[in-house]
C-alpha atoms as a PDB file:
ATOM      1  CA  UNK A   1      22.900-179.711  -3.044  1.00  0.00           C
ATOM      2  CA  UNK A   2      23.726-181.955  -0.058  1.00  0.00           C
ATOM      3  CA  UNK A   3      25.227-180.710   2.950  1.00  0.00           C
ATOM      4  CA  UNK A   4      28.534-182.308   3.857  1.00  0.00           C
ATOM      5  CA  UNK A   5      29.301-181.977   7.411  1.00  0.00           C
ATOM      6  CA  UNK A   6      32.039-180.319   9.458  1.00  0.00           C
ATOM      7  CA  UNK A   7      34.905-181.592  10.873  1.00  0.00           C
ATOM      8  CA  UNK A   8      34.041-180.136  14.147  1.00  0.00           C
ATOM      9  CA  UNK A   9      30.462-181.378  14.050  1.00  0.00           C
ATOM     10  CA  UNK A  10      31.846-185.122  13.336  1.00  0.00           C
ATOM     11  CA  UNK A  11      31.626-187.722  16.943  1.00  0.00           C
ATOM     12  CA  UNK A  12      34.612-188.911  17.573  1.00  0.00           C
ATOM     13  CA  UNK A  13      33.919-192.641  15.910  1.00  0.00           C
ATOM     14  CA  UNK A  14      32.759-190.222  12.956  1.00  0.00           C
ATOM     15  CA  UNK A  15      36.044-188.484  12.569  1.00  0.00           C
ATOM     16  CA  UNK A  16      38.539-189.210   9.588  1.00  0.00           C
ATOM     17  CA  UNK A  17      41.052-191.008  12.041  1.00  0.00           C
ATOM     18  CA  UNK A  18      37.763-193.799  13.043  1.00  0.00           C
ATOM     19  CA  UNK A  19      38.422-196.427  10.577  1.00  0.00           C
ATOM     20  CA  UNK A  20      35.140-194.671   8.105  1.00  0.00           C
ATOM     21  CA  UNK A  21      35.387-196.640   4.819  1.00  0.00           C
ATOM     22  CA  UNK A  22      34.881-195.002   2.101  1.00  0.00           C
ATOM     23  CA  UNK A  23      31.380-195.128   0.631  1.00  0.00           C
ATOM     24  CA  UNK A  24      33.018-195.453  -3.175  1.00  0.00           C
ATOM     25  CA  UNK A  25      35.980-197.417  -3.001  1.00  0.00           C
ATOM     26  CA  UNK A  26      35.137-199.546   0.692  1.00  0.00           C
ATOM     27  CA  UNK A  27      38.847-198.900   1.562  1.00  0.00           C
ATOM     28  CA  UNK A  28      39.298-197.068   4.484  1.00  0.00           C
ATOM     29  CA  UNK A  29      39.758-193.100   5.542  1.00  0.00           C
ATOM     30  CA  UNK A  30      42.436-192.278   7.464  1.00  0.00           C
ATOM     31  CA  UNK A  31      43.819-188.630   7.633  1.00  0.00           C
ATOM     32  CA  UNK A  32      42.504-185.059   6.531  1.00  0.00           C
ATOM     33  CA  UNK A  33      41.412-184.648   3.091  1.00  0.00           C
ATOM     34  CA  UNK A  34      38.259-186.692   2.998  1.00  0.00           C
ATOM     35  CA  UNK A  35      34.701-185.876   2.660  1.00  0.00           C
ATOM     36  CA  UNK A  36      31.766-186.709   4.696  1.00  0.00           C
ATOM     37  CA  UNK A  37      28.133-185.594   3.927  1.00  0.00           C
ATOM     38  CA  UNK A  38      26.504-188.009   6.913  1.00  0.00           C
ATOM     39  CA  UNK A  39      27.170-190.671   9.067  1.00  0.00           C
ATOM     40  CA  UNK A  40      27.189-193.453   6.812  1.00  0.00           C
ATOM     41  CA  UNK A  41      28.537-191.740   3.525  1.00  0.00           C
ATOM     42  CA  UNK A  42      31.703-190.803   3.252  1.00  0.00           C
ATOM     43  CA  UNK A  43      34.364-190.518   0.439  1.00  0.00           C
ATOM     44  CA  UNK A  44      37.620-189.914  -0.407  1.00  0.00           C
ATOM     45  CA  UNK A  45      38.356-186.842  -1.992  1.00  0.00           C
ATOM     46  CA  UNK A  46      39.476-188.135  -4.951  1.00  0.00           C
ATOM     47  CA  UNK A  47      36.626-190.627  -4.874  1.00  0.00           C
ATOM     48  CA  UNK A  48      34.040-188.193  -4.477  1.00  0.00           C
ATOM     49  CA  UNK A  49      32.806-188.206  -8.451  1.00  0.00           C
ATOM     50  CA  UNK A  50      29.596-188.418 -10.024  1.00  0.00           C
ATOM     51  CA  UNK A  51      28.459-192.048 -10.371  1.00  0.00           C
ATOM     52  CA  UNK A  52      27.347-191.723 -13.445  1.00  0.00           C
ATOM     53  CA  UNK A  53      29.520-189.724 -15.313  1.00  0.00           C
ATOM     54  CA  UNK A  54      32.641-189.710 -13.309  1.00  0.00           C
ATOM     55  CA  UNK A  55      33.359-186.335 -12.734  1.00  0.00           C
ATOM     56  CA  UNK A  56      34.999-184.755 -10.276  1.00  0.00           C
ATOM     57  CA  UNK A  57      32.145-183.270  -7.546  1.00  0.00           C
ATOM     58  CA  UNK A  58      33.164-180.343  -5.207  1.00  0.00           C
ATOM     59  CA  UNK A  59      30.837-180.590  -1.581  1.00  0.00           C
ATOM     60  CA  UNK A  60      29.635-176.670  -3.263  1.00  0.00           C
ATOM     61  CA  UNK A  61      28.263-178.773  -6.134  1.00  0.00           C
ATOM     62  CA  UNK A  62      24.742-179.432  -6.593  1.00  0.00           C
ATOM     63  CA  UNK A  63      24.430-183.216  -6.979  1.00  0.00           C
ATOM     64  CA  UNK A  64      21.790-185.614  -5.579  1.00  0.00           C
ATOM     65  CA  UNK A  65      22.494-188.728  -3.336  1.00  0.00           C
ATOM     66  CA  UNK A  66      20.992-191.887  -4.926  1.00  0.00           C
ATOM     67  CA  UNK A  67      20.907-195.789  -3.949  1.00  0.00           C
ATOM     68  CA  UNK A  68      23.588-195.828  -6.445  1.00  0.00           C
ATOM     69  CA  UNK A  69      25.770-192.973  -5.075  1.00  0.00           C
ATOM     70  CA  UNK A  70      26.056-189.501  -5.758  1.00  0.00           C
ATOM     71  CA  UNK A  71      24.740-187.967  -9.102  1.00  0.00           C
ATOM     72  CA  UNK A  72      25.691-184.356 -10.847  1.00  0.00           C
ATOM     73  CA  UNK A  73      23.045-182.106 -11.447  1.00  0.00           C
ATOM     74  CA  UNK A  74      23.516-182.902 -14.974  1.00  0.00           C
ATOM     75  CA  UNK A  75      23.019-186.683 -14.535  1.00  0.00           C
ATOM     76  CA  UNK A  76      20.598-186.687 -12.537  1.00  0.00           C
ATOM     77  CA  UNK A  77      18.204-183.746 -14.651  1.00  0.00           C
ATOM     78  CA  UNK A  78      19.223-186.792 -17.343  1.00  0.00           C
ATOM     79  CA  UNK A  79      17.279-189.452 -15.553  1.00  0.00           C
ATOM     80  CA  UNK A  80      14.139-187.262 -14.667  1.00  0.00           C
ATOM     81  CA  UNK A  81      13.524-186.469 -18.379  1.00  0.00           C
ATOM     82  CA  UNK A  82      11.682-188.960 -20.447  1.00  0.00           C
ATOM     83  CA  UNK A  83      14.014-191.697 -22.473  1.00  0.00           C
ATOM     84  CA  UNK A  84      13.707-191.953 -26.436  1.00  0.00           C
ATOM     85  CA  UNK A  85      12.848-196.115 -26.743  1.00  0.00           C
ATOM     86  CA  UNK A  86      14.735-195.223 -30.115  1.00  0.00           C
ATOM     87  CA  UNK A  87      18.216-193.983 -28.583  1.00  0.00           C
ATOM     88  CA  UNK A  88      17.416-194.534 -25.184  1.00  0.00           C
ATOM     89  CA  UNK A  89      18.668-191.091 -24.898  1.00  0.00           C
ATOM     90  CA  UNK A  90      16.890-188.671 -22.788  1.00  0.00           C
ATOM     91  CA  UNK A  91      14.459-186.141 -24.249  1.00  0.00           C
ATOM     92  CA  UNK A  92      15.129-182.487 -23.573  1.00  0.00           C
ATOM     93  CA  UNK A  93      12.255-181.098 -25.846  1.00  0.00           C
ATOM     94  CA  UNK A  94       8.785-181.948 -26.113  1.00  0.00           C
ATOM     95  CA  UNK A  95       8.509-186.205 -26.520  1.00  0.00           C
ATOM     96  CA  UNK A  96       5.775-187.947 -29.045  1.00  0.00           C
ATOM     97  CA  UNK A  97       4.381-190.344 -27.395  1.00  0.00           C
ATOM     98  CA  UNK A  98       3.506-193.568 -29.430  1.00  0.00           C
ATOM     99  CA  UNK A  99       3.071-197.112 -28.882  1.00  0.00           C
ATOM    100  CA  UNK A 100       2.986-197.044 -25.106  1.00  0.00           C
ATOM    101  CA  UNK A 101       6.181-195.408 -24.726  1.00  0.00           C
ATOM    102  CA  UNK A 102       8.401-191.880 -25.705  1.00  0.00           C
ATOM    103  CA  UNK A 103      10.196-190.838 -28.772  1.00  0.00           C
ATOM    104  CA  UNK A 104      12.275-188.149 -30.277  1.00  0.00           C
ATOM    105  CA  UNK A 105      10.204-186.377 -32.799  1.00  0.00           C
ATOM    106  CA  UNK A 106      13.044-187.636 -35.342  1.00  0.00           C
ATOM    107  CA  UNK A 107      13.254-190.976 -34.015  1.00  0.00           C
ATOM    108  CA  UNK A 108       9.267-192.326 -34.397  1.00  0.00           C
ATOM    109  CA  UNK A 109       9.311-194.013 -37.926  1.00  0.00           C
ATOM    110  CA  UNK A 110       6.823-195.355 -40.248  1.00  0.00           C
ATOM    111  CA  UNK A 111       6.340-199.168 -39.600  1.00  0.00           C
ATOM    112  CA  UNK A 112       6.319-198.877 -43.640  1.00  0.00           C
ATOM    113  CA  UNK A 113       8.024-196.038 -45.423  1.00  0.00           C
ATOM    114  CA  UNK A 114      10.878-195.689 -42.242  1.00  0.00           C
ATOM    115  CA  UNK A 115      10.130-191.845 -42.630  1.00  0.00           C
ATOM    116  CA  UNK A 116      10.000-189.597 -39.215  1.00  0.00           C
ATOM    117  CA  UNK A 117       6.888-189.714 -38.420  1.00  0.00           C
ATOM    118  CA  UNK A 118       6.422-185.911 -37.482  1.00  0.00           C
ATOM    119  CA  UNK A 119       2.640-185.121 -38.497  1.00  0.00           C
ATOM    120  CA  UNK A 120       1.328-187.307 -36.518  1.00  0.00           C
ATOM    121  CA  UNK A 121       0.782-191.058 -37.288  1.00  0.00           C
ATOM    122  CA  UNK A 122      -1.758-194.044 -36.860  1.00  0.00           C
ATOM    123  CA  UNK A 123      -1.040-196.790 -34.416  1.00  0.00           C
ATOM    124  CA  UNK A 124      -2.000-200.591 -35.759  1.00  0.00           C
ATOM    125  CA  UNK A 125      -1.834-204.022 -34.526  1.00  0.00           C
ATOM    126  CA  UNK A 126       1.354-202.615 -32.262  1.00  0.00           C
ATOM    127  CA  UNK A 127       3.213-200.428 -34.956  1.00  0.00           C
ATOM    128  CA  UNK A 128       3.250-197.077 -35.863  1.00  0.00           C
ATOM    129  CA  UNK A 129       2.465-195.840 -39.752  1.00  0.00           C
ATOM    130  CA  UNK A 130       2.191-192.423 -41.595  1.00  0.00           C
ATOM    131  CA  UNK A 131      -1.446-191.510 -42.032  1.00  0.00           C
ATOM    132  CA  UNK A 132      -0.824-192.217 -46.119  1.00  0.00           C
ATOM    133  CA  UNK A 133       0.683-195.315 -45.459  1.00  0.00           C
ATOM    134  CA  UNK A 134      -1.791-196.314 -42.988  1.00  0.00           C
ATOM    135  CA  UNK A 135      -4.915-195.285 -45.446  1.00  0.00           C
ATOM    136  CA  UNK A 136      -2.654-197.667 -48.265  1.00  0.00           C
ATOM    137  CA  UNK A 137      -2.314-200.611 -46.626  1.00  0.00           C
ATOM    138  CA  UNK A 138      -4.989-201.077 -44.628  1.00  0.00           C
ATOM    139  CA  UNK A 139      -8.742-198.956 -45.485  1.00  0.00           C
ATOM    140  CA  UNK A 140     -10.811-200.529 -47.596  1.00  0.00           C
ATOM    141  CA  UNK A 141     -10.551-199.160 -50.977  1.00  0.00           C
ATOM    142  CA  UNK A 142     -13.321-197.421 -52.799  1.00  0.00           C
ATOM    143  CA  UNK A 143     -14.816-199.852 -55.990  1.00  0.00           C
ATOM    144  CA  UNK A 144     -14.564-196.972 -58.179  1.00  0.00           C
ATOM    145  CA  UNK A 145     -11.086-195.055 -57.765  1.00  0.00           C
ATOM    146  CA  UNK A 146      -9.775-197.688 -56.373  1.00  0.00           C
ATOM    147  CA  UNK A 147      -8.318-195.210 -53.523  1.00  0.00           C
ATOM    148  CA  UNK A 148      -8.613-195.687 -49.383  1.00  0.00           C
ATOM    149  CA  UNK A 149     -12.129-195.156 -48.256  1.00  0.00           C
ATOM    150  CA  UNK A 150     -11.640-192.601 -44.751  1.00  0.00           C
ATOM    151  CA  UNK A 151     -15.417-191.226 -44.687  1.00  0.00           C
ATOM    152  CA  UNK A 152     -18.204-189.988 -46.455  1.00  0.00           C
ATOM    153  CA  UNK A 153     -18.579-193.574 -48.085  1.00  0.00           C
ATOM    154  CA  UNK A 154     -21.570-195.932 -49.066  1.00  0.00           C
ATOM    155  CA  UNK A 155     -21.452-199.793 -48.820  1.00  0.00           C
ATOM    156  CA  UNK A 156     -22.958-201.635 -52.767  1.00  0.00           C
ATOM    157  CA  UNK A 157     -22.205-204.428 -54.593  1.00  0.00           C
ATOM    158  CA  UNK A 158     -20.569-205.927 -52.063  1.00  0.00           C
ATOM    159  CA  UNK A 159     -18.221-203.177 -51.129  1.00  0.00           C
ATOM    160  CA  UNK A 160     -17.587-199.427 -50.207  1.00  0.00           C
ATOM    161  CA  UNK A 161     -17.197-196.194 -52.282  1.00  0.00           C
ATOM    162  CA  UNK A 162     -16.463-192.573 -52.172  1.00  0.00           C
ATOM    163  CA  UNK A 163     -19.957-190.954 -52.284  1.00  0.00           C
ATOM    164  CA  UNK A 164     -18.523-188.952 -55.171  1.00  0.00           C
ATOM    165  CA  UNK A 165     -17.602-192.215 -57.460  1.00  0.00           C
ATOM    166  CA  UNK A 166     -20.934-193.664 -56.452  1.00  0.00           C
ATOM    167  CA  UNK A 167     -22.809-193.516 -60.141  1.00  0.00           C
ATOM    168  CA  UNK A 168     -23.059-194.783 -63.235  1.00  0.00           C
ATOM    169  CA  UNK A 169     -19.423-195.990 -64.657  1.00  0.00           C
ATOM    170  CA  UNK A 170     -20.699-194.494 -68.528  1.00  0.00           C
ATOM    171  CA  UNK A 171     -21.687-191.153 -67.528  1.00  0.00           C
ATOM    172  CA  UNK A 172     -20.597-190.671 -63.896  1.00  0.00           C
ATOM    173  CA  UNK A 173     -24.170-188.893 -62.985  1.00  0.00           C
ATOM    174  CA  UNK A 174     -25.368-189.724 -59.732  1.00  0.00           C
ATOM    175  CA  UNK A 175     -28.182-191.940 -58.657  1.00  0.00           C
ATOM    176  CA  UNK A 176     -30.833-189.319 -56.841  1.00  0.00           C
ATOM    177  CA  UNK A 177     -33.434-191.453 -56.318  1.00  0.00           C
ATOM    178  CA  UNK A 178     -30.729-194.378 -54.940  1.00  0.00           C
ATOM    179  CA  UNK A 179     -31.897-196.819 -57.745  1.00  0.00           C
ATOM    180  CA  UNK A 180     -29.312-198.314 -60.009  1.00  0.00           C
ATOM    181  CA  UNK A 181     -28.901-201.448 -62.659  1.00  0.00           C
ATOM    182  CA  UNK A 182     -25.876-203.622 -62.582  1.00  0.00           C
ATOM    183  CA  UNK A 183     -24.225-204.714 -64.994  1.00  0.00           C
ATOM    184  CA  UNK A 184     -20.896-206.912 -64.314  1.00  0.00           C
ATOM    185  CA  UNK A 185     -20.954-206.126 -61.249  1.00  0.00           C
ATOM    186  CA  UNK A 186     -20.537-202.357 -61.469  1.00  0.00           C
ATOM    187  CA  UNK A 187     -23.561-200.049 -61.255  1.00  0.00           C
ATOM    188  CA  UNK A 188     -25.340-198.115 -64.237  1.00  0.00           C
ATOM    189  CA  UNK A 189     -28.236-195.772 -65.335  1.00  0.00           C
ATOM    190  CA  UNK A 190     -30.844-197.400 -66.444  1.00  0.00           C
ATOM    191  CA  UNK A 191     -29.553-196.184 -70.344  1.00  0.00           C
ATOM    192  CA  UNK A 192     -26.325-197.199 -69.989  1.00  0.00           C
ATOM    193  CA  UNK A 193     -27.391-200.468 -68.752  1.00  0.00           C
ATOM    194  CA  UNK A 194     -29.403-201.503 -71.315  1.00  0.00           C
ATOM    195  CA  UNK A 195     -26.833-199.962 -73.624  1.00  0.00           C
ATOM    196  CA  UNK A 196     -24.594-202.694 -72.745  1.00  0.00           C
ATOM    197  CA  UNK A 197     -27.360-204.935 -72.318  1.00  0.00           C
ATOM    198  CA  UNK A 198     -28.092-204.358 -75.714  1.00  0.00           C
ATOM    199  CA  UNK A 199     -31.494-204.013 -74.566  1.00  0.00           C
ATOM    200  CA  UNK A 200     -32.215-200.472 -76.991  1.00  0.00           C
ATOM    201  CA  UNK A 201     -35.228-200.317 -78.854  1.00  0.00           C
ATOM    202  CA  UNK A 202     -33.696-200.000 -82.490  1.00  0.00           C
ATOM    203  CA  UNK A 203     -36.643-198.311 -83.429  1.00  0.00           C
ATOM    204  CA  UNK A 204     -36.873-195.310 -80.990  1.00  0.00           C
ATOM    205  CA  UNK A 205     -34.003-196.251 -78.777  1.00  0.00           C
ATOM    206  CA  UNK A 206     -35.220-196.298 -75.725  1.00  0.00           C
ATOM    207  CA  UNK A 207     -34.603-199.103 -72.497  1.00  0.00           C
ATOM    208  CA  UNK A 208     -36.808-202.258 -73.709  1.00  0.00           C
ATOM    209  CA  UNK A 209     -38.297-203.762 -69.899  1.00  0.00           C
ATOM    210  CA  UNK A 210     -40.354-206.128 -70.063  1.00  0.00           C
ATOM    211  CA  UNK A 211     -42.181-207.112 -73.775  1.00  0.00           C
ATOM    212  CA  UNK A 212     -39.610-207.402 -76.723  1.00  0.00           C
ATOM    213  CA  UNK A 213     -39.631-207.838 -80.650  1.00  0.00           C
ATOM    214  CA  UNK A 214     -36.469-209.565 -81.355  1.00  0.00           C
ATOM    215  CA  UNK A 215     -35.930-210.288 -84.546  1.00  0.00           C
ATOM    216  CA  UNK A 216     -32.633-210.623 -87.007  1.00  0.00           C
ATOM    217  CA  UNK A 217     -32.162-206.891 -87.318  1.00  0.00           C
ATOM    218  CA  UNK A 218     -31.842-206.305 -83.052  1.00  0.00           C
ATOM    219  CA  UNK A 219     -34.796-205.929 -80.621  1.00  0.00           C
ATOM    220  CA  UNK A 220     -37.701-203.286 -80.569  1.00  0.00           C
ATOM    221  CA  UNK A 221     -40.977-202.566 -78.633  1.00  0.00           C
ATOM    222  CA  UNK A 222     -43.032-204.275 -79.678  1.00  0.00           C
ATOM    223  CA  UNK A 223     -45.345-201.239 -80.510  1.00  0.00           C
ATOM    224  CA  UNK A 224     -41.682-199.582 -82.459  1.00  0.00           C
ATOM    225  CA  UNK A 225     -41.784-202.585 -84.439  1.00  0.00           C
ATOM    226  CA  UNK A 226     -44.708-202.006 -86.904  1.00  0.00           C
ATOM    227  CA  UNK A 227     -45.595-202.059 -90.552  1.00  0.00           C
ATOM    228  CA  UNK A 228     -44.193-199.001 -92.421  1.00  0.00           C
ATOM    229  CA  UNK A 229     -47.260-198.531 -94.466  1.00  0.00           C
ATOM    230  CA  UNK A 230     -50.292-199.636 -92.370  1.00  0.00           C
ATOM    231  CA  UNK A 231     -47.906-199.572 -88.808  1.00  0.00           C
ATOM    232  CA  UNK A 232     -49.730-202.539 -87.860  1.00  0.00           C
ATOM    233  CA  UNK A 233     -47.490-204.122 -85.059  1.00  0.00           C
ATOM    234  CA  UNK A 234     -45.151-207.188 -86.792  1.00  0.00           C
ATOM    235  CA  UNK A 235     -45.698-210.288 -83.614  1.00  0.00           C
ATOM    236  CA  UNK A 236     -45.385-213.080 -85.659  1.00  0.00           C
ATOM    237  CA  UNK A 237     -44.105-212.764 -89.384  1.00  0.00           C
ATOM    238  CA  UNK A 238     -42.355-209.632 -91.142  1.00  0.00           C
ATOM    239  CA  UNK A 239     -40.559-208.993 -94.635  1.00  0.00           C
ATOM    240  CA  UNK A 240     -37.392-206.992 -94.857  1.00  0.00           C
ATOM    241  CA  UNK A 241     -37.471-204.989 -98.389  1.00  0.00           C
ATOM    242  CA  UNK A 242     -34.060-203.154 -98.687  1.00  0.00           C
ATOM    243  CA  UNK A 243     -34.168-202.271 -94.594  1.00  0.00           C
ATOM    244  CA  UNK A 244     -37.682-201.323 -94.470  1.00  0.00           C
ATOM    245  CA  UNK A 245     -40.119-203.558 -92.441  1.00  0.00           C
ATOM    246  CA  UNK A 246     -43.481-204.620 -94.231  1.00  0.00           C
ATOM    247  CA  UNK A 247     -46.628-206.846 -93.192  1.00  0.00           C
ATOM    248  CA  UNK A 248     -47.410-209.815 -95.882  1.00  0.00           C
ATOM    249  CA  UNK A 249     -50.340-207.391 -97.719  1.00  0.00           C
ATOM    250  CA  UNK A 250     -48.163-204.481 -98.033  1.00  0.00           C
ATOM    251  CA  UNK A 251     -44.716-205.850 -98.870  1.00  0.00           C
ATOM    252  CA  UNK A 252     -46.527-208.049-101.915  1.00  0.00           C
ATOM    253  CA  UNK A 253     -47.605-204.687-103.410  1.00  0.00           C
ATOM    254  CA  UNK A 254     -44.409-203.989-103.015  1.00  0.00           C
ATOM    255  CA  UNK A 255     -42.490-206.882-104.967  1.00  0.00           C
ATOM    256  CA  UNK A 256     -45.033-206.344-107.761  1.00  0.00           C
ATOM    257  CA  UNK A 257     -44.013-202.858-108.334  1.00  0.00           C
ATOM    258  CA  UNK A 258     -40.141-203.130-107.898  1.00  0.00           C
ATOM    259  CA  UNK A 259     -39.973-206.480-109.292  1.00  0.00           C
ATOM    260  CA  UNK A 260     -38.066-207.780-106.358  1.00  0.00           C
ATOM    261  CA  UNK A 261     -38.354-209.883-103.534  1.00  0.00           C
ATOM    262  CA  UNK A 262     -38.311-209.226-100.316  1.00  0.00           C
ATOM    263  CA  UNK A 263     -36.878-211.410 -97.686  1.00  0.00           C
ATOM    264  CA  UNK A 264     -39.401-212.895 -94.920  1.00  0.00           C
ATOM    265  CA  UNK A 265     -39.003-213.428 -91.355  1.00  0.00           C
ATOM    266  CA  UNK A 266     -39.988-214.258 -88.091  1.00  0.00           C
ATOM    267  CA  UNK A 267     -40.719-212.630 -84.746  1.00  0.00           C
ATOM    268  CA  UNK A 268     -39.723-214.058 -81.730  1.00  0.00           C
ATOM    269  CA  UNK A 269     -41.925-212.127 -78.712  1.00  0.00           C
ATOM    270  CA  UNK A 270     -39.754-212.551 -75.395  1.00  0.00           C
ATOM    271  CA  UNK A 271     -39.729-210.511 -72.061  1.00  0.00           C
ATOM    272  CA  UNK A 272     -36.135-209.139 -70.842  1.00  0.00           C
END
C-alpha cells in the first residue's frame, strides 16, 4: 500500500489551495477533500479509482502506483500472473506452457482433433498435436500393420517396421538368423517364398534353388524326378502312364502289358 501524505506534512505550493492538478482528470484541486500520496500525484477523491478496473480506492487500500496510474491489489496480482495466449486471461493455476508461450490447461488444443490437450502434447512445424494425432499424421508407418512406427523398429525393403511384424507375411515367424526372401516386395521364409514362387519340388516338396526338372506336370529336383521302376533320374525324355513317371525301357514293358499307351515328354533342365 502507498502512503498518502498528510495535510500537515504538505509545503505550502503542495497544499490543496496551490493550483495541484489532479493526476487523473488534469483539472485542478482546490479545497479539502482531495488526496495526495506525493508531490507530483495527486487526485480527487472521487477520481482516486483503480485504473484498470475503476473502482473506488480508499488511501487504506493496498494498490500499486504504475506509469499508468494507480492499480488495486486485484489488478495488479492480474498482471503479474502469466496470460492464457488463448483468452488472454490471466492464469491463476498452474499454466502449460506450449509453443513459446502460456495456456490454460483447457485452452491448449490439438492442431488436429481441437481436443484440450491435457496429457501432454507434441509440438511440430509451430503447432501443437495430441500424441495420437501426432503419431497419425506424421511417423512413418510400419510396412506390416500399417500403424505409426515410435521405437523398437527396423528399416527393409525400403521402409520401417515394428520389430514384432518383422517376418514372414504366411506364417508370421520371425527371421533369427536376419535372412529373408522377397517376394512382391514383402518378405518371406524361404518355404513360403518358394510357395508362391511355385518353386516346390512336386516330388518331395521341398524349396527347388538352383538345378530344376520342369516338366508339364510342375518342377522337381532333379534327383525327385526319377524313373519309378529303375529311379534312374528323367533329364531329357520321360513317359507319363496314368500319373506315374517311366524311362523309355520301363514304360514299353509297360504298354505291352496294359495294352495302352503312354504319353511321352520332355525335360527341360533350368536353374531358378
Amino acid at each position: 500500500m502507498a502512503d498518502a501524505l498528510d495535510e500537515e506534512q504538505l509545503s505550502p505550493a503542495s497544499r490543496p489551495g496551490s493550483q495541484r492538478k489532479c493526476s487523473a482528470c488534469r483539472n485542478k484541486i482546490g479545497g479539502a477533500g482531495a488526496v495526495h500520496l506525493s508531490e507530483s500525484l495527486s487526485f480527487h477523491r472521487s477520481c482516486f479509482r483503480c485504473s484498470e478496473c475503476r473502482s473506488a480506492l480508499d488511501v487504506s487500500d493496498d494498490f500499486v502506483e504504475g506509469a499508468n496510474g494507480i492499480t488495486c491489489h486485484a489488478c495488479s496480482a492480474a498482471h503479474s500472473k502469466p496470460v492464457c495466449a488463448g483468452c488472454n486471461g490471466a492464469i491463476a493455476g498452474k499454466p502449460v506452457s506450449a509453443l513459446g508461450t502460456t495456456w490454460h490447461d483447457t485452452h491448449l488444443l490439438c492442431a488436429h482433433c481441437r481436443r484440450p490437450l491435457t496429457r501432454g502434447h507434441v509440438e511440430h512445424r509451430g503447432r501443437a498435436y495430441c500424441p495420437e494425432d501426432f503419431a497419425t499424421l506424421f511417423l512413418p508407418k510400419c510396412r506390416g500393420c500399417k500403424k505409426p512406427v515410435e521405437r523398437e523398429a527396423l528399416v527393409a525393403l525400403g521402409g520401417k517396421w515394428h520389430t514384432r511384424c518383422f517376418g514372414c507375411q504366411v506364417c508370421h515367424k520371425p527371421f533369427p538368423d536376419k535372412s529373408f526372401y522377397v517376394y512382391e516386395k514383402q518378405p518371406y521364409c524361404k518355404f513360403h517364398y518358394h510357395m508362391l514362387n511355385n518353386s516346390l519340388c512336386k516330388g518331395c516338396e521341398g524349396p527347388i534353388e538352383g538345378s530344376c526338372a520342369q516338366v508339364l506336370e510342375g518342377r522337381f529336383h532333379p534327383e525327385c524326378f526319377s524313373c519309378e521302376t529303375c529311379h534312374m533320374a528323367l533329364t531329357d525324355v520321360y513317359y507319363n502312364f496314368q500319373g506315374r513317371f517311366f524311362c523309355e525301357h520301363d514304360v514299353t514293358a509297360i504298354q505291352k502289358r496294359m495294352n495302352m499307351k503312354a504319353d511321352r515328354r520332355k525335360t527341360m533342365m533350368k536353374n531358378i
